[in-house]
C-alpha atoms as a PDB file:
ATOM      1  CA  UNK A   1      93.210 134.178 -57.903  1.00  0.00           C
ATOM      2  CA  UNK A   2      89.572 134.165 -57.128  1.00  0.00           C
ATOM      3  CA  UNK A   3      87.453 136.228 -54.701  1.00  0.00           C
ATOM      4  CA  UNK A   4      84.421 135.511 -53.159  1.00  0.00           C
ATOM      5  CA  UNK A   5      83.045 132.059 -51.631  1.00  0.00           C
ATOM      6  CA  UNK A   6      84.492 129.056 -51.634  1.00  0.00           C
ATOM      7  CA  UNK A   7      82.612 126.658 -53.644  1.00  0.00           C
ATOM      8  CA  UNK A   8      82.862 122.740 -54.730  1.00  0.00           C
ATOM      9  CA  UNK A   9      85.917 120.915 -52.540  1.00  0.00           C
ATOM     10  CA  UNK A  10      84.607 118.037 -50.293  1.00  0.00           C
ATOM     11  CA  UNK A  11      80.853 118.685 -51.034  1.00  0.00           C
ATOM     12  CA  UNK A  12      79.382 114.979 -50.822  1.00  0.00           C
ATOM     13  CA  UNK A  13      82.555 113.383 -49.625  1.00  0.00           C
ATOM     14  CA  UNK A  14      81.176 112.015 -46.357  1.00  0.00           C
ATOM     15  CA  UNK A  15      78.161 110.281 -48.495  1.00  0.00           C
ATOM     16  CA  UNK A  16      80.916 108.988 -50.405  1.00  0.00           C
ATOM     17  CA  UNK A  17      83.096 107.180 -47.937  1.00  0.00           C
ATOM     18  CA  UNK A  18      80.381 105.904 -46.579  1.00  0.00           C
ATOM     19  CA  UNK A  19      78.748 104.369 -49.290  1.00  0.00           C
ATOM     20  CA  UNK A  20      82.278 103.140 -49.958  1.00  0.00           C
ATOM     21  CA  UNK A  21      82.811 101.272 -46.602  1.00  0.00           C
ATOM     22  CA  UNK A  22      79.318 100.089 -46.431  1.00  0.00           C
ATOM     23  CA  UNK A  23      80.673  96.372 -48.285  1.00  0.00           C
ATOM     24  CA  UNK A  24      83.667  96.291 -46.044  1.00  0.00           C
ATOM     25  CA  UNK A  25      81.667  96.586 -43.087  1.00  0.00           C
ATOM     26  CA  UNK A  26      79.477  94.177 -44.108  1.00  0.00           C
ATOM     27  CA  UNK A  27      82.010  91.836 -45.032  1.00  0.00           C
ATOM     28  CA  UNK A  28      83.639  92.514 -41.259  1.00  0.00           C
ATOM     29  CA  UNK A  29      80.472  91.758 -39.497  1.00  0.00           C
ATOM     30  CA  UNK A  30      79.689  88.585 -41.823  1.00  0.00           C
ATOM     31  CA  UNK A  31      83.035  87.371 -41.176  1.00  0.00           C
ATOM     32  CA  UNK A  32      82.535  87.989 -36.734  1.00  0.00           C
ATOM     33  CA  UNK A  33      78.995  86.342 -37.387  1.00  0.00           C
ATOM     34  CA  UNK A  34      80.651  83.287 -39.055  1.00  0.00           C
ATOM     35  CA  UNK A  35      83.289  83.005 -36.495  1.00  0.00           C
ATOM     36  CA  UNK A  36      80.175  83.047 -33.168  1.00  0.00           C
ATOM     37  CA  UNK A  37      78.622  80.343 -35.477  1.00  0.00           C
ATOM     38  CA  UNK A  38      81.582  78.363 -35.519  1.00  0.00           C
ATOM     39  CA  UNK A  39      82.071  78.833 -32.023  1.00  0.00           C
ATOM     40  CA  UNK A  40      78.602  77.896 -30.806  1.00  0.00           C
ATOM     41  CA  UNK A  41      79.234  74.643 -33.284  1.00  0.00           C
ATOM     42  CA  UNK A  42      81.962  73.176 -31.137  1.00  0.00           C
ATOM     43  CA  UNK A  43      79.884  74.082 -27.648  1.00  0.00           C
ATOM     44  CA  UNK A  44      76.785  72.396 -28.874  1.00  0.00           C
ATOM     45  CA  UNK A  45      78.692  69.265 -30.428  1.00  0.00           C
ATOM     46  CA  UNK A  46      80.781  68.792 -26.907  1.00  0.00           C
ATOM     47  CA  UNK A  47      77.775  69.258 -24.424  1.00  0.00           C
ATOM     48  CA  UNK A  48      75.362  66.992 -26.948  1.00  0.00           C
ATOM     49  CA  UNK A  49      78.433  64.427 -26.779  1.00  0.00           C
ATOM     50  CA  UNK A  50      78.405  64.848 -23.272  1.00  0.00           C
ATOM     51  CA  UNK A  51      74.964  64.311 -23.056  1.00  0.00           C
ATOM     52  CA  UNK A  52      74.465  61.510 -24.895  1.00  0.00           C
ATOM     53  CA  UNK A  53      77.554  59.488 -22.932  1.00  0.00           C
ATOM     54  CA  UNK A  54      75.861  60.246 -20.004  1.00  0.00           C
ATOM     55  CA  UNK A  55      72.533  58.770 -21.231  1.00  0.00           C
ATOM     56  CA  UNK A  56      74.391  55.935 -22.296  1.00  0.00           C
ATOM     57  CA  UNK A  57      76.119  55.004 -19.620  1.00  0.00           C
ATOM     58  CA  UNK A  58      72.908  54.564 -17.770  1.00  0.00           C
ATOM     59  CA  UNK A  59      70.202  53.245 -20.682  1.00  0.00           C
ATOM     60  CA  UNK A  60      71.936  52.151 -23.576  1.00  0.00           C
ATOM     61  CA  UNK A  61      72.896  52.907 -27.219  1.00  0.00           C
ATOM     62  CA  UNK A  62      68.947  53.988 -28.072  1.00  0.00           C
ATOM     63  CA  UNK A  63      69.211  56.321 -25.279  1.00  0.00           C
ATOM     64  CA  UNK A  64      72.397  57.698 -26.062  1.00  0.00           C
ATOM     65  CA  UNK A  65      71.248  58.958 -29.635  1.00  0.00           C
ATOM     66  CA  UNK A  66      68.272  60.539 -28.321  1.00  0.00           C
ATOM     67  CA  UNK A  67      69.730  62.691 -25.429  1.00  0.00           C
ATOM     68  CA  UNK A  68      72.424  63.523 -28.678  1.00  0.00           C
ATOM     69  CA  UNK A  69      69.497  64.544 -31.327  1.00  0.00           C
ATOM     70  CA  UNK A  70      67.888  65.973 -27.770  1.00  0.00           C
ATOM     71  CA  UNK A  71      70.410  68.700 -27.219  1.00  0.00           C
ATOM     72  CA  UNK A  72      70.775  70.142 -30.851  1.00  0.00           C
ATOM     73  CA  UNK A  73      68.527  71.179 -33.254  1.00  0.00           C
ATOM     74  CA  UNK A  74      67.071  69.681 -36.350  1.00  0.00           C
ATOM     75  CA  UNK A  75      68.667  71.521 -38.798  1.00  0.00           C
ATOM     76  CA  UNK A  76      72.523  71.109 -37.794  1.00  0.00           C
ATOM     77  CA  UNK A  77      72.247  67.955 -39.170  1.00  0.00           C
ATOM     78  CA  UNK A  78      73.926  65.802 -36.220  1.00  0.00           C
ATOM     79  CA  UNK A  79      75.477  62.391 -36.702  1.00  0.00           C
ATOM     80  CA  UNK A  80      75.952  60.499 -33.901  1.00  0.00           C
ATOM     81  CA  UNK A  81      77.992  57.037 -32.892  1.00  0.00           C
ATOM     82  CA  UNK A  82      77.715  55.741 -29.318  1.00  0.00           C
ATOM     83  CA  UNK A  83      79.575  52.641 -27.540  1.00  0.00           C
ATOM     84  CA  UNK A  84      81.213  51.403 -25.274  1.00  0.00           C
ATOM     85  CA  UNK A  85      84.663  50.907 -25.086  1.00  0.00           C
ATOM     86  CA  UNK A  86      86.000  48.940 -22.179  1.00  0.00           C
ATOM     87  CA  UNK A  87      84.576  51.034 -18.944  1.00  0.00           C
ATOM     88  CA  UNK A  88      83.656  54.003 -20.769  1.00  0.00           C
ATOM     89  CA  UNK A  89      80.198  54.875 -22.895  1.00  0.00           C
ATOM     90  CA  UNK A  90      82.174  57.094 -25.665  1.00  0.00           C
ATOM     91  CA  UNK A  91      79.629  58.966 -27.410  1.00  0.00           C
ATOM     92  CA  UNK A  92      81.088  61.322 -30.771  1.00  0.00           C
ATOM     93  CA  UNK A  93      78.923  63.894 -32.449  1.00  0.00           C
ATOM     94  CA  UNK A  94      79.354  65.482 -36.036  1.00  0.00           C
ATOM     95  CA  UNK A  95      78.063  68.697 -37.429  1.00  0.00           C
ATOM     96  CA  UNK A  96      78.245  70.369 -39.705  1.00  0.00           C
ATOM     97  CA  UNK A  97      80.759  73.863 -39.826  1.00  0.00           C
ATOM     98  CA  UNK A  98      77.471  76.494 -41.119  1.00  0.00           C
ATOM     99  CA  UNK A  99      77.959  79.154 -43.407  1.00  0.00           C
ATOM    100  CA  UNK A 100      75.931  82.154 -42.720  1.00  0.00           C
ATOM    101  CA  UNK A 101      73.016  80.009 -41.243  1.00  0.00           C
ATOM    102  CA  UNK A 102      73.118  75.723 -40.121  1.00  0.00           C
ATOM    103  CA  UNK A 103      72.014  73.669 -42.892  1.00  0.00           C
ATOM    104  CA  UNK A 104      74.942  75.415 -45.474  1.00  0.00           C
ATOM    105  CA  UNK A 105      77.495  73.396 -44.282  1.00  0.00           C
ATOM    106  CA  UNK A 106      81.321  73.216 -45.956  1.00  0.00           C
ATOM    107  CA  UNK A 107      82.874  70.892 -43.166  1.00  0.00           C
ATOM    108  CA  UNK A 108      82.351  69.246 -40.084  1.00  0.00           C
ATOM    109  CA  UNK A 109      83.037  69.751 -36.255  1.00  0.00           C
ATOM    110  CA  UNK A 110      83.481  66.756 -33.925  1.00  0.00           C
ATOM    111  CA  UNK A 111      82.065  66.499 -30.701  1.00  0.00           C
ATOM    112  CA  UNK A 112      83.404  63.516 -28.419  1.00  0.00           C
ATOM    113  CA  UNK A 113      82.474  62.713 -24.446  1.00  0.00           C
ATOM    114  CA  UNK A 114      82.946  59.713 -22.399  1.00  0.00           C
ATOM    115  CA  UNK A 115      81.055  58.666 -19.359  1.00  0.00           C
ATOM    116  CA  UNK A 116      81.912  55.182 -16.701  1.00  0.00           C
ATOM    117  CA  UNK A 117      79.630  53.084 -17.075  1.00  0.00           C
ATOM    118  CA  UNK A 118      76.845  52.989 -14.361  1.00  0.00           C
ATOM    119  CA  UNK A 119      75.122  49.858 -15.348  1.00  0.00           C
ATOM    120  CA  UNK A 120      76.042  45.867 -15.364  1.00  0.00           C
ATOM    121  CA  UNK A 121      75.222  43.889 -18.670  1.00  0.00           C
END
């Protein structure tokens, strides 16, 4: 048995576990940023889908895409289809799903919105 102080035991263990959690934390907030990207994806694809029916309805096809390309920014790559379809202006806007950051896309989200139409041809 020894006397005297205590010496060696969890000396450094704190720095340890940290440094050792560091990557899974990392990983956990990567994976919550991912999932508010996602999120914000859909919102932006429905309200530029809206949008852009709405514009439709009133102007026209020309109009349509521009209120759609209006709404979202360059680099989430939007595609956009309007028409009409019966009484309705149906407007549908694709992006793409990011990864990290827009532009590194691995799917797409669809936006769709419909509007009556407000104008005679």
């Amino acid at each position: 048995m020894r006397r005297g102080r205590y010496r060696g035991g969890d000396r450094g263990q704190v720095a340890l576990e940290f440094v050792g959690m560091v990557p899974l934390i990392l990983l956990l907030v990567a994976a919550v940023w991912e999932c508010v990207l996602i999120g914000y994806a859909f919102s932006l694809a429905g309200n530029a889908a809206d949008e852009a029916a709405r514009a439709g309805a009133v102007k026209g096809d020309a109009e349509c895409r521009a209120a759609a390309v209006e709404h979202i920014g360059g680099a989430w790559g939007p595609e956009v289809e309007c028409g009409r379809s019966g009484d309705v202006y149906q407007a549908r806007v694709k992006l793409g799903i990011p990864v990290l950051f827009p532009g590194l896309d691995f799917g797409e989200i669809d936006g769709k919105g419909g509007a009556a139409m407000e104008r005679e041809e």
